[in-house]
C-alpha atoms as a PDB file:
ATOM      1  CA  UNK A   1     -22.485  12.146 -18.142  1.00  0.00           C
ATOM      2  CA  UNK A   2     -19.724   9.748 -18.176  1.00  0.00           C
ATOM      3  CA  UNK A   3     -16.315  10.167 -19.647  1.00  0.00           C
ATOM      4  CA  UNK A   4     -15.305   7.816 -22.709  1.00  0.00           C
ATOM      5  CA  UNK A   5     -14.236   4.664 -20.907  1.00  0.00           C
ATOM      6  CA  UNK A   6     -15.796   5.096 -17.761  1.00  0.00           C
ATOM      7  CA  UNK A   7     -19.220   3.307 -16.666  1.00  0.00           C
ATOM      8  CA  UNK A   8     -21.167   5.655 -14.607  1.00  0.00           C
ATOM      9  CA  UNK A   9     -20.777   4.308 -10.472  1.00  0.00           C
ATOM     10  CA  UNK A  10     -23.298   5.474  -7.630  1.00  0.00           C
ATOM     11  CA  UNK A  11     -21.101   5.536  -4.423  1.00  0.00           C
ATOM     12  CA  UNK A  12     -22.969   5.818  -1.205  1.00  0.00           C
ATOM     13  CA  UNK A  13     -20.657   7.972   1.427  1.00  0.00           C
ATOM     14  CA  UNK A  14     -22.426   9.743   4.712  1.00  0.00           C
ATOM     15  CA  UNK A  15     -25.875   9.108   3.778  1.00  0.00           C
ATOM     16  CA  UNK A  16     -25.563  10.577   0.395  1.00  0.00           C
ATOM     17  CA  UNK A  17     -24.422   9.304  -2.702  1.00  0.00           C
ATOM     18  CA  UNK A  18     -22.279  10.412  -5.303  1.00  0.00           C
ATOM     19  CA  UNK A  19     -22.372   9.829  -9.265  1.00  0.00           C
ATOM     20  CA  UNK A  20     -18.756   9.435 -10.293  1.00  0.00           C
ATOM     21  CA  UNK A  21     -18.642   9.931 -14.412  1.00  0.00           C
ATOM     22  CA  UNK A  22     -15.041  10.222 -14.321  1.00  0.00           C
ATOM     23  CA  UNK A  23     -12.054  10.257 -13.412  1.00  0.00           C
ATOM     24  CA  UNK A  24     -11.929  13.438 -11.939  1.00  0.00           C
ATOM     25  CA  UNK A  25     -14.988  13.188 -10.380  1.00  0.00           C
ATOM     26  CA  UNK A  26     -12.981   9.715  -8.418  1.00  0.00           C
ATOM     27  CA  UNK A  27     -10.062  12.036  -7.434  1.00  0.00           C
ATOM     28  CA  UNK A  28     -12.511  14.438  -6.034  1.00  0.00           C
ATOM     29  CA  UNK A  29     -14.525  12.000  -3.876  1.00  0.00           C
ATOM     30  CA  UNK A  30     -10.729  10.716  -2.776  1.00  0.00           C
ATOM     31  CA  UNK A  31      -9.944  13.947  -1.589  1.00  0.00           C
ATOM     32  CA  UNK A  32     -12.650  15.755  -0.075  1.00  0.00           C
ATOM     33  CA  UNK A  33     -14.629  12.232   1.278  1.00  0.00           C
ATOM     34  CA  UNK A  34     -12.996   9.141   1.648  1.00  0.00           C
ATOM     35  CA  UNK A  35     -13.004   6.808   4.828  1.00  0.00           C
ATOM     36  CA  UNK A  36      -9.057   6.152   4.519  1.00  0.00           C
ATOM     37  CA  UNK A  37      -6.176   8.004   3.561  1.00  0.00           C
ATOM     38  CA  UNK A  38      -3.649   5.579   3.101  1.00  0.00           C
ATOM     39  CA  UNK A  39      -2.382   2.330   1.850  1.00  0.00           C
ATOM     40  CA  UNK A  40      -1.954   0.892  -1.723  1.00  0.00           C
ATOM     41  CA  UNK A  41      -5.011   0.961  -2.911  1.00  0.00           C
ATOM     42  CA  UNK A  42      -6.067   4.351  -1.748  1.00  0.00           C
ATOM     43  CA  UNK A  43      -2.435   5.742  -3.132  1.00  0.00           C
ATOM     44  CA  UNK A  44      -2.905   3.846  -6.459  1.00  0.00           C
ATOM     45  CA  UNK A  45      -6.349   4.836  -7.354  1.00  0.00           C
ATOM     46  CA  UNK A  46      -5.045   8.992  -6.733  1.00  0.00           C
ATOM     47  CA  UNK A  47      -2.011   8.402  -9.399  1.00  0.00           C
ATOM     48  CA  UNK A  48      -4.321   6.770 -11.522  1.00  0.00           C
ATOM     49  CA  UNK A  49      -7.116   9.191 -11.396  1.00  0.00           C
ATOM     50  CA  UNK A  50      -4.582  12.398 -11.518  1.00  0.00           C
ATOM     51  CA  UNK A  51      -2.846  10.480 -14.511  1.00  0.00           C
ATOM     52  CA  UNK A  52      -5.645  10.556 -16.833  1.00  0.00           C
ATOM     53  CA  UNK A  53      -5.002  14.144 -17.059  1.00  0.00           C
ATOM     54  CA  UNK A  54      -1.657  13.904 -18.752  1.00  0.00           C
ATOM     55  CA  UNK A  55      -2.988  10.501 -20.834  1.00  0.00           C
ATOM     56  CA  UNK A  56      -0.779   8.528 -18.819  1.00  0.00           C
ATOM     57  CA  UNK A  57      -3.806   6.270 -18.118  1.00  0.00           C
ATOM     58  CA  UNK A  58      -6.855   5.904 -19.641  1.00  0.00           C
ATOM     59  CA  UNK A  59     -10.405   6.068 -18.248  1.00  0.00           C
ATOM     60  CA  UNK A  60     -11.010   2.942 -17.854  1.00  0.00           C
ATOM     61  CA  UNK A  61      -7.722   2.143 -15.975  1.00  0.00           C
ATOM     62  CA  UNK A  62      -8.269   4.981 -13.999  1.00  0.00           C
ATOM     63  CA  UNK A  63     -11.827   3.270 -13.049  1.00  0.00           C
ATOM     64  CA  UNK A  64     -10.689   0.011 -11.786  1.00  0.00           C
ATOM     65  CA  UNK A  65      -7.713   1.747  -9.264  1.00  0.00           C
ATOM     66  CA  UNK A  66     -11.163   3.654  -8.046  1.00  0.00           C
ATOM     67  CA  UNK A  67     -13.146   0.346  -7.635  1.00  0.00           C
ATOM     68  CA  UNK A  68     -10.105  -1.452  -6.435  1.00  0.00           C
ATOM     69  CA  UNK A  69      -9.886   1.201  -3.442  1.00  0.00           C
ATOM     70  CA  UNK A  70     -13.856   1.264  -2.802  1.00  0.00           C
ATOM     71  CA  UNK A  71     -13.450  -2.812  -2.016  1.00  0.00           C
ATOM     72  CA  UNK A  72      -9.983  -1.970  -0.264  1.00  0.00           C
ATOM     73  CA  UNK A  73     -12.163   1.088   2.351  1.00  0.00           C
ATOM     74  CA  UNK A  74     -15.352  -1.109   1.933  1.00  0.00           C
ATOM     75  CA  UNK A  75     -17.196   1.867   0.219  1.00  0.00           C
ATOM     76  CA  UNK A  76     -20.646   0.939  -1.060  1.00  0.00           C
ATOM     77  CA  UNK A  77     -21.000   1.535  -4.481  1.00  0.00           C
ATOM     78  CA  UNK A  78     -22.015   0.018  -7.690  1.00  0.00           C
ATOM     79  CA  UNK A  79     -22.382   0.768 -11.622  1.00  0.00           C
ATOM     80  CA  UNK A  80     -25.459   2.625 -12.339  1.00  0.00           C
END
């Protein structure tokens, strides 16, 4: 299930993909399984993701920091 403003994305990491619903289900996969750990994109998406949990940012922002960063570490993914 997705979270209000967020379009459902399949991400394909190590031979097994990953339904991201949310934003918290980005900052997880940017955590615990993400090719890069640095740079602007990377860094950006992780504020954005942690700040829909004060309602700094909304879903949807949150969502294209996560896509922006995919392109940026050339993560294969796409809206489901």
């Amino acid at each position: 299930m997705s979270a209000p403003g967020w379009i459902a994305v399949i991400v394909e990491r190590n031979q097994a993909f990953h339904i991201i619903g949310s934003a918290e289900d980005a900052l997880d996969l940017l955590f615990t399984n993400w090719p890069v750990v640095s740079g602007t994109a990377f860094v950006l998406a992780m504020e954005t993701c942690a700040g829909t949990a004060t309602g700094a940012v909304t879903e949807g922002e949150a969502q294209s920091a996560f896509l922006a960063a995919a392109r940026d570490a050339k993560v294969v993914c796409r809206i489901a």
